[in-house]
Protein backbone atom coordinates (compact mmCIF):
# COMPACT_ATOMS: atom_id res chain seq x y z
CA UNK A 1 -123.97 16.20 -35.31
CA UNK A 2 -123.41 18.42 -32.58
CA UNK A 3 -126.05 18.91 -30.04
CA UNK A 4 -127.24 22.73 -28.40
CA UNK A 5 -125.73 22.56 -25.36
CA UNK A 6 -122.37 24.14 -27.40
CA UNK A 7 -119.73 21.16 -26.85
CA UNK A 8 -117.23 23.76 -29.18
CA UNK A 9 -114.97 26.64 -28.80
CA UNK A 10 -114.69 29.65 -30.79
CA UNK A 11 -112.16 31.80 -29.53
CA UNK A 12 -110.59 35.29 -31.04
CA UNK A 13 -106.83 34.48 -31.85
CA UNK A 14 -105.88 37.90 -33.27
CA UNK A 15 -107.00 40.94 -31.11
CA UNK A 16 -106.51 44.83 -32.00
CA UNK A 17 -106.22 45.77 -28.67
CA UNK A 18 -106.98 49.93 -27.83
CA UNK A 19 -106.25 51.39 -24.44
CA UNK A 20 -107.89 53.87 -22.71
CA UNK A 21 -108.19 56.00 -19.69
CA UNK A 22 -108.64 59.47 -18.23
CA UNK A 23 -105.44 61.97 -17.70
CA UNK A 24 -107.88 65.08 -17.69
CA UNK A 25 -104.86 66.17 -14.95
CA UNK A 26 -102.79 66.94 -17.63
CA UNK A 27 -105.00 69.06 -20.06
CA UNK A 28 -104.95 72.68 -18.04
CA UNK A 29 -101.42 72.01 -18.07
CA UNK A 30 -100.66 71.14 -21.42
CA UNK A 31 -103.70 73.41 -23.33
CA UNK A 32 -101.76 76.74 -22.87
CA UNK A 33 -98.61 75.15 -24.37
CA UNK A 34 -100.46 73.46 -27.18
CA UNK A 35 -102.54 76.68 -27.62
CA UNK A 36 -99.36 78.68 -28.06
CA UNK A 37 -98.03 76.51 -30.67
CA UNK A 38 -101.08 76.23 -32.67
CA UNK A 39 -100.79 79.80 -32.85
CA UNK A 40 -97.75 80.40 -33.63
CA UNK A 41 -96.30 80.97 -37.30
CA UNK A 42 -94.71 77.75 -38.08
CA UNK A 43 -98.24 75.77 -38.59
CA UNK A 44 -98.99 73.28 -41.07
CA UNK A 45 -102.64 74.49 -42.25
CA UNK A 46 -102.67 72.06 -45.61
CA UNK A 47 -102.68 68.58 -43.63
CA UNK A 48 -106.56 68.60 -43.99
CA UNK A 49 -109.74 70.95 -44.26
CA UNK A 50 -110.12 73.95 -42.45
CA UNK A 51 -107.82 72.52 -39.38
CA UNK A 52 -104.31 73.42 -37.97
CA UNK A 53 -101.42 71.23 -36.84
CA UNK A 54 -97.96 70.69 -35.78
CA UNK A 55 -97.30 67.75 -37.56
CA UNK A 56 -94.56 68.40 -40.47
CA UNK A 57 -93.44 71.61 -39.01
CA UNK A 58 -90.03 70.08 -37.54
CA UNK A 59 -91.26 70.91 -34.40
CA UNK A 60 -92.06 67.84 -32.25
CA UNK A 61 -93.77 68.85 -29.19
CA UNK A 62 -92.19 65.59 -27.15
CA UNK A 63 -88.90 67.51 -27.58
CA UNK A 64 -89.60 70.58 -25.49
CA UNK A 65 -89.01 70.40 -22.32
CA UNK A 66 -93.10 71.69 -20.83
CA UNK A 67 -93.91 67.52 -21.81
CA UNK A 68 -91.09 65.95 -19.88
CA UNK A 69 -93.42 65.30 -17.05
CA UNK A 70 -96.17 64.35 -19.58
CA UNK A 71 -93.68 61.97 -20.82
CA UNK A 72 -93.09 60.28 -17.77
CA UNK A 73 -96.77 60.06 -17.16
CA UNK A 74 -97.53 58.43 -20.96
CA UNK A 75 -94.85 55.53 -20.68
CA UNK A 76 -96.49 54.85 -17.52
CA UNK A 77 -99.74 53.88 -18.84
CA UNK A 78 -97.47 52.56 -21.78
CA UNK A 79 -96.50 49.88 -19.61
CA UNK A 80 -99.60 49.21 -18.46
CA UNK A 81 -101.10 48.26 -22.01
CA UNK A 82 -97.65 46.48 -23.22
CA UNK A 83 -97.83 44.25 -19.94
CA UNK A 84 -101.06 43.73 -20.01
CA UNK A 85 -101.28 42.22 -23.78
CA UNK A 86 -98.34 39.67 -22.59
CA UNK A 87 -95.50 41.66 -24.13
CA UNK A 88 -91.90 42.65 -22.97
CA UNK A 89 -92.16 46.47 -22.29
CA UNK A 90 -88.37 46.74 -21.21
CA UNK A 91 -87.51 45.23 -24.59
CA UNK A 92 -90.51 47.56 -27.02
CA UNK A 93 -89.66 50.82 -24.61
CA UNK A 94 -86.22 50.90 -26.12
CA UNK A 95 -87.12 51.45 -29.57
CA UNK A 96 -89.91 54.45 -28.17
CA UNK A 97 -89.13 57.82 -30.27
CA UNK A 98 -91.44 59.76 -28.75
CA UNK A 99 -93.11 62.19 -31.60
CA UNK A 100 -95.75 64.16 -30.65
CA UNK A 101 -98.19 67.01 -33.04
CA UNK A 102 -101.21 69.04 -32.00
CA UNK A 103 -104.19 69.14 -33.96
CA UNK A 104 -107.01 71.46 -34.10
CA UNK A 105 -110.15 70.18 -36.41
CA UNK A 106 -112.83 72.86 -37.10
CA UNK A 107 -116.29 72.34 -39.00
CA UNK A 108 -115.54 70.18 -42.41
CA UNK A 109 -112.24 69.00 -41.41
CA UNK A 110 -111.60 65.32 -41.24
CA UNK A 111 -108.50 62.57 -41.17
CA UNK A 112 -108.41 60.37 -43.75
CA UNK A 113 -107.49 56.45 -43.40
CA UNK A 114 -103.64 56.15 -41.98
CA UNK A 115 -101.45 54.55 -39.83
CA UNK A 116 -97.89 55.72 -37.67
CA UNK A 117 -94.84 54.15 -38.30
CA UNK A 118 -94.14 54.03 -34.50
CA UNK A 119 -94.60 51.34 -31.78
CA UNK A 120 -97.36 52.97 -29.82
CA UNK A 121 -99.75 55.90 -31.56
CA UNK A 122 -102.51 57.51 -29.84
CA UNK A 123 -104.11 61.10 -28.10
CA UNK A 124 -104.80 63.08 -25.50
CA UNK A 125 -107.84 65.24 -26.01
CA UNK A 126 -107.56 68.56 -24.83
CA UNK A 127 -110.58 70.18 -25.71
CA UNK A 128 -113.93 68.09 -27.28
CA UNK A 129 -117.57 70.35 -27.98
CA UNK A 130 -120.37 68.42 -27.76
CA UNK A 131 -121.37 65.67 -31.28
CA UNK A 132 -117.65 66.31 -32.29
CA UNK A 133 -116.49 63.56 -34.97
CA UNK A 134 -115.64 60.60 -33.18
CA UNK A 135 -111.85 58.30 -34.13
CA UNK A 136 -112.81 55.53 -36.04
CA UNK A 137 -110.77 52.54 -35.96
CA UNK A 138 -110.59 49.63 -38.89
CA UNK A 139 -110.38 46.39 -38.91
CA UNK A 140 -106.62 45.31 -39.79
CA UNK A 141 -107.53 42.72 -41.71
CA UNK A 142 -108.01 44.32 -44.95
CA UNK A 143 -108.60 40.90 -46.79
CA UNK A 144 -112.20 41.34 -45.55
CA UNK A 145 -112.38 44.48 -48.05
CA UNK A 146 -112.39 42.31 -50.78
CA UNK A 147 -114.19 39.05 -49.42
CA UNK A 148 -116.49 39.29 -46.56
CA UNK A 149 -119.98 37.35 -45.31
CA UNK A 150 -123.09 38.58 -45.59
CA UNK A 151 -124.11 39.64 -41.94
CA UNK A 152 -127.06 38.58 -39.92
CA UNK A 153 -126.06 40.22 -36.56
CA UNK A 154 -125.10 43.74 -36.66
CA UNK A 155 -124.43 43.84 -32.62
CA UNK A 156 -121.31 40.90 -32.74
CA UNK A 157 -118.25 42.56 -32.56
CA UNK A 158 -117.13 39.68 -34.95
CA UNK A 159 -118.97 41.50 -37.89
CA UNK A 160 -117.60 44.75 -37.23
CA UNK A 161 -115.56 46.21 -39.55
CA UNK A 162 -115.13 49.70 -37.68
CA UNK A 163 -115.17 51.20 -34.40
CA UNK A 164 -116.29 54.33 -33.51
CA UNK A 165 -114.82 55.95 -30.50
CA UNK A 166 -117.01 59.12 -29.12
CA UNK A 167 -113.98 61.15 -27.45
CA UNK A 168 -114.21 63.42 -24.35
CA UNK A 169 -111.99 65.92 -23.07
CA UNK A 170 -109.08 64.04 -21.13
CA UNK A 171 -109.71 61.15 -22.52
CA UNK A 172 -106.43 59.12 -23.95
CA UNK A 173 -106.43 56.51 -26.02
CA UNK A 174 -103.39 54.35 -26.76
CA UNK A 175 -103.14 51.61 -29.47
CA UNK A 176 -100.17 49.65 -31.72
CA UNK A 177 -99.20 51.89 -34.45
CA UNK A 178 -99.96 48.98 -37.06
CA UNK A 179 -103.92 49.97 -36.66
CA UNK A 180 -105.73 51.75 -39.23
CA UNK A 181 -107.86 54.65 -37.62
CA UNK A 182 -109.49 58.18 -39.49
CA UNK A 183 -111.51 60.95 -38.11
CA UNK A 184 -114.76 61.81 -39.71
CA UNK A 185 -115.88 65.02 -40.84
CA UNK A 186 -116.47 66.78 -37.72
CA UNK A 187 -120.14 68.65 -38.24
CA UNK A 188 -119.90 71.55 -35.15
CA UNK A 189 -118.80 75.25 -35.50
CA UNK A 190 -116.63 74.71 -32.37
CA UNK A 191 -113.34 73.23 -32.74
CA UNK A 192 -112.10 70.03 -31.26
CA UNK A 193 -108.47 69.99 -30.15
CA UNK A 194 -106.19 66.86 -29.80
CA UNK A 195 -102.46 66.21 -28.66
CA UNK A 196 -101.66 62.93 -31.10
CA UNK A 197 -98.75 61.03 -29.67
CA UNK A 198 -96.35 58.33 -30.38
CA UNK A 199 -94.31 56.31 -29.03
């Protein structure tokens, strides 16, 4: 029998790592670009609720020449996160596409459950009013959908199934495109607007 002063190990082999930081620098000079395409003609309004985006418009943001700087900036903190979680960036950083959308969520809109077929997914948020709907990430191991234990400890991270992330403006978050995220049904009258990128 094992005795209480813990002579075991439990460690977490399998991490879903998310990176984050601030680049508020870049969101007075990227929110007049992003504004203008937003507004512009070619806009995808039927990717979800009452919201606008770039995404499926054949026109990738990372392609115009305003984000070239922004670029630069991204794969820096890129590396950062790939070296970090014990990976070759030199190697991964060759296969980088970069593929970025705008998105603009107003009251009702949400995301549903997806993931990017990229290397690197994430976003920069450009402009976030006050109790807008948080990115909530899920647990990749979606055995635990169909067979999971009954929890006694709600604050372990071990039992969590989701995360909520409570965004800010400037705020970018960076994680492997394998990881399921969504955005819940964001409740304000003001919108909440987001640069999603990929890598």
């Amino acid at each position: 029998m094992l005795s209480n002063n813990k002579d075991y190990l439990i460690q977490n082999w399998f991490s879903s790592p998310v990176y984050s930081a601030f680049a508020d620098e870049w969101v007075e000079k990227l929110t007049p670009i992003i504004m203008k395409q937003l507004d512009s003609e070619n806009i995808n309004k039927n990717r979800f609720y009452n919201g606008r985006t770039t995404h499926s418009t054949n026109n990738n943001l990372a392609e115009l020449t305003e984000f070239s700087e922004f670029t630069e900036s991204l794969k820096s903190h890129a590396k950062i996160f790939i070296d970090e979680l014990g990976y070759d960036y030199e190697k991964i950083s060759e296969n980088f596409k970069p593929y970025y959308f705008a998105t603009e969520l107003n009251k009702g809109s949400m995301q549903e459950r997806h993931i990017h077929a990229f290397q690197l997914s994430g976003i920069l948020y450009i402009k976030v009013p006050e109790n807008s709907a948080p990115i909530q990430f899920l647990d990749p191991n979606h055995i635990r959908e169909y067979m999971d234990w009954p929890i006694k400890d709600y604050e372990n991270p071990n039992t969590f199934k989701t995360v909520n992330y409570k965004p800010s403006k400037g705020s970018l978050l960076l994680w492997p495109s394998y990881l399921y995220h969504q955005v819940l049904v964001h409740q304000v009258n003001d919108n909440r607007i987001g640069l999603v990128l990929n890598l």
